[in-house]
N, C-alpha and C. Protein backbone atom coordinates (compact mmCIF):
# COMPACT_ATOMS: atom_id res chain seq x y z
N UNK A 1 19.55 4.40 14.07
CA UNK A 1 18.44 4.03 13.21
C UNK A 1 18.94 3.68 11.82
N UNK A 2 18.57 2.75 11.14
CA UNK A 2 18.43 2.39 9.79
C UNK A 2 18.21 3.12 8.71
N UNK A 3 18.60 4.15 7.63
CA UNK A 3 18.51 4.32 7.05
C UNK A 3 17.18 3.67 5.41
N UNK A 4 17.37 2.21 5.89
CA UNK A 4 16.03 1.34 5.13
C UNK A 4 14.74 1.90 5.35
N UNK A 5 14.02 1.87 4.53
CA UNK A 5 12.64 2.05 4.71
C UNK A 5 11.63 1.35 5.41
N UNK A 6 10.91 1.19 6.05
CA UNK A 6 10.09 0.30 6.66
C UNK A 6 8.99 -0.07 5.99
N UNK A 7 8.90 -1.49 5.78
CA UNK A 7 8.16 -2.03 4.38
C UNK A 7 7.54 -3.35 5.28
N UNK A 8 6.23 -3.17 4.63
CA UNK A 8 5.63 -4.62 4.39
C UNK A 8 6.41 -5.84 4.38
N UNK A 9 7.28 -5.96 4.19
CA UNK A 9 8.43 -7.25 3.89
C UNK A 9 9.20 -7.61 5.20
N UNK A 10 9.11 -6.92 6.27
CA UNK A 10 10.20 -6.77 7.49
C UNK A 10 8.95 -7.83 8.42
N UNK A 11 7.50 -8.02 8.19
CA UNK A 11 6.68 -8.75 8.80
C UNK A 11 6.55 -9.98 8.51
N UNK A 12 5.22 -10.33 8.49
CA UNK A 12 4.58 -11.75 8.36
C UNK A 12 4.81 -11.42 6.23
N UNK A 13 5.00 -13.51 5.87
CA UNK A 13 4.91 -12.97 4.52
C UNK A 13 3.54 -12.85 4.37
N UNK A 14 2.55 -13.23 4.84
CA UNK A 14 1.38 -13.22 4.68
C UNK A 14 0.56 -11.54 4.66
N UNK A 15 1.66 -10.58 5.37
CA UNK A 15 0.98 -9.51 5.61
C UNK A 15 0.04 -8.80 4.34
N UNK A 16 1.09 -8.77 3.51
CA UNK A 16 1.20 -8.00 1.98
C UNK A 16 -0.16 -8.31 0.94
N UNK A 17 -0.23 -10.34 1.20
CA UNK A 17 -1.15 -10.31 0.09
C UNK A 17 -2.50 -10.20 1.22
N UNK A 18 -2.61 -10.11 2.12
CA UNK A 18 -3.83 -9.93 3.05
C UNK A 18 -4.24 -8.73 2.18
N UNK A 19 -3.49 -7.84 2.73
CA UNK A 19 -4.04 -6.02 2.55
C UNK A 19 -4.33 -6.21 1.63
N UNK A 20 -3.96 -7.12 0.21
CA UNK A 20 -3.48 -6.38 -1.18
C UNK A 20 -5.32 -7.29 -1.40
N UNK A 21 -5.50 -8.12 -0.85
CA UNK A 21 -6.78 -9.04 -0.83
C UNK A 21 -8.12 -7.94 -0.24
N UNK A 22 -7.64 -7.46 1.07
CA UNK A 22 -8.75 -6.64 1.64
C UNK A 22 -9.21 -5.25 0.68
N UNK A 23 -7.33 -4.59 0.40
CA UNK A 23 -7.89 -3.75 -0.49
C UNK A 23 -8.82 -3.85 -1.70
N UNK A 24 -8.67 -4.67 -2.38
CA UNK A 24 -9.41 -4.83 -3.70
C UNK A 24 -11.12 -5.16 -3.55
N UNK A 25 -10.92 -5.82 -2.15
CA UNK A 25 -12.38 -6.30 -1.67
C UNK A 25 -13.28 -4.97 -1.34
N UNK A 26 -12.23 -4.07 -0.70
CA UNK A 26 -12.90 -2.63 -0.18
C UNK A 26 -13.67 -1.91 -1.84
N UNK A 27 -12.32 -2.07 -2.58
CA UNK A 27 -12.37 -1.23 -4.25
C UNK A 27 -13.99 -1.54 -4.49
N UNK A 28 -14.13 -3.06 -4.43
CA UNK A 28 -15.03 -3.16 -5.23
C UNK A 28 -16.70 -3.08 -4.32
N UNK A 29 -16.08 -3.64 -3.29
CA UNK A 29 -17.60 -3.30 -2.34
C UNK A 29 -17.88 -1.40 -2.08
N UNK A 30 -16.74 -0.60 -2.28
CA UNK A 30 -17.14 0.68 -2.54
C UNK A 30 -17.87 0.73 -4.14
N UNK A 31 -17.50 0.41 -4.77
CA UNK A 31 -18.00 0.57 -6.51
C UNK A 31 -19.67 0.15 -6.29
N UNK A 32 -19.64 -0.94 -5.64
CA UNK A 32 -21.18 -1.46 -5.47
C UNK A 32 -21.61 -0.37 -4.46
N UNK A 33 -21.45 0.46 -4.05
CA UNK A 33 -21.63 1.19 -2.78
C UNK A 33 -22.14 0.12 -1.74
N UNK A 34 -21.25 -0.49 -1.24
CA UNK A 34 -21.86 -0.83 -0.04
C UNK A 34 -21.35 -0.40 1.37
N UNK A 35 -20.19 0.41 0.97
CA UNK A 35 -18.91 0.92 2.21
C UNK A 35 -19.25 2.22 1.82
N UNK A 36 -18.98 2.88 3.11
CA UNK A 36 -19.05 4.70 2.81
C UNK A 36 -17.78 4.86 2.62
N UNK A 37 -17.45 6.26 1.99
CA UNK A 37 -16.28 6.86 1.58
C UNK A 37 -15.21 6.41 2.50
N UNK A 38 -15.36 6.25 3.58
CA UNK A 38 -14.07 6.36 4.72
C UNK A 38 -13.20 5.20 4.19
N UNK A 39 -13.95 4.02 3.28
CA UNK A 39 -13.37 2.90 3.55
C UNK A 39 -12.45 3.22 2.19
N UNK A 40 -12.84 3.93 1.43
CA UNK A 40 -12.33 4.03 -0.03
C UNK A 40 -11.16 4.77 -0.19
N UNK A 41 -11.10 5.96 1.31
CA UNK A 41 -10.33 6.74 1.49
C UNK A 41 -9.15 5.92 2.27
N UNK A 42 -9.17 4.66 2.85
CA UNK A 42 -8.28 3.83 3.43
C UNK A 42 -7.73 2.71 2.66
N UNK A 43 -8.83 2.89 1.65
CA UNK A 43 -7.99 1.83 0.24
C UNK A 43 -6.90 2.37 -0.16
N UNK A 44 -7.27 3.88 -1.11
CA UNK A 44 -6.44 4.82 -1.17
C UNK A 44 -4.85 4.66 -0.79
N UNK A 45 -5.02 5.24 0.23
CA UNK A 45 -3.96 5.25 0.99
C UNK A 45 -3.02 3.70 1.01
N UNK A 46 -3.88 2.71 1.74
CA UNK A 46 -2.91 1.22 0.95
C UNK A 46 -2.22 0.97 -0.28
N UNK A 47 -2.94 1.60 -1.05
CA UNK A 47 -2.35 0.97 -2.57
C UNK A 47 -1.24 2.79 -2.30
N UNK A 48 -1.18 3.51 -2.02
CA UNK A 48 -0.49 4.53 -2.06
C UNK A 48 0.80 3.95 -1.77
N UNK A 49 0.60 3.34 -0.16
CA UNK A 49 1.77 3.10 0.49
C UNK A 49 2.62 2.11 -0.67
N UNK A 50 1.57 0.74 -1.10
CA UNK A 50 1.95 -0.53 -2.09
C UNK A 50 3.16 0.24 -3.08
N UNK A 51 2.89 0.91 -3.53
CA UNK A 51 2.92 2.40 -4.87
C UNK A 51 4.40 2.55 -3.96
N UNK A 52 4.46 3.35 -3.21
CA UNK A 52 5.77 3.67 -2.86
C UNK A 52 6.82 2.92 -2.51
N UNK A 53 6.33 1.70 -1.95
CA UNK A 53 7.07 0.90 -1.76
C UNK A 53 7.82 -0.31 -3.09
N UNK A 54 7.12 0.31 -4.27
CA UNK A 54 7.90 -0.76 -5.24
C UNK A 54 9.41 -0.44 -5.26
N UNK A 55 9.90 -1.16 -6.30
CA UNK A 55 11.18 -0.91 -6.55
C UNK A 55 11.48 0.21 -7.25
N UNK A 56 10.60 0.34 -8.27
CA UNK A 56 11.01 1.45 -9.31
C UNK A 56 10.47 2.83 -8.64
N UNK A 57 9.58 3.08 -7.73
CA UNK A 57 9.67 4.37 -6.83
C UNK A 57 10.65 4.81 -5.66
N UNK A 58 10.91 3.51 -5.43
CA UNK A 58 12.57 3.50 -4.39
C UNK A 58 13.79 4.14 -5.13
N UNK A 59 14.08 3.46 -5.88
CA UNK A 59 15.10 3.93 -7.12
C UNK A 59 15.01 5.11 -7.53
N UNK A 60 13.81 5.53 -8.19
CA UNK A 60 13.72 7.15 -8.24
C UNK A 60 13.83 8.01 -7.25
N UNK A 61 13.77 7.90 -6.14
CA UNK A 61 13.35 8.23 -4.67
C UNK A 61 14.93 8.56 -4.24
N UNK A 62 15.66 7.31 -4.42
CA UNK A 62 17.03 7.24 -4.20
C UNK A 62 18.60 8.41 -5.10
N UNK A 63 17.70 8.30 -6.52
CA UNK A 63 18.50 8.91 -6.99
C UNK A 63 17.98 10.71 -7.12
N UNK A 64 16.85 10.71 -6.32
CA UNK A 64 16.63 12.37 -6.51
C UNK A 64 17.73 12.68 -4.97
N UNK A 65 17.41 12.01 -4.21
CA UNK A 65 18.08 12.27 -2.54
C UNK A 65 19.45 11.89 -3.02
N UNK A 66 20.30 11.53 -3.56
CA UNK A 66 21.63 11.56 -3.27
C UNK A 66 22.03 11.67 -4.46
């Protein structure tokens, strides 16, 4: 196994700005309430993953582990 992380980037390029499109659509159709919590709680989590996957949380990530 690979040591790399498994990222958004290993797919379609299209994958990334989809989510990054759906998420914001969820953000704001929760703000209007028109989605129940579940959906806000799955935004969440997307922009979490987005979040970990930058560069500058890799790097920190990298230099606490070795």
């Amino acid at each position: 196994m690979s040591d790399q992380p498994l990222t958004l980037d290993h797919g379609s390029g299209m994958a990334r700005p989809f989510g990054d499109a759906v998420s914001l659509g969820v953000v704001l159709a929760t703000i209007a309430e028109w989605l129940p919590a579940v959906a806000a709680l799955l935004t969440v989590v997307w922009t979490a993953i987005w979040i970990y996957e930058t560069k500058t949380v890799q790097r920190m990530l990298r230099r606490q582990g070795g």
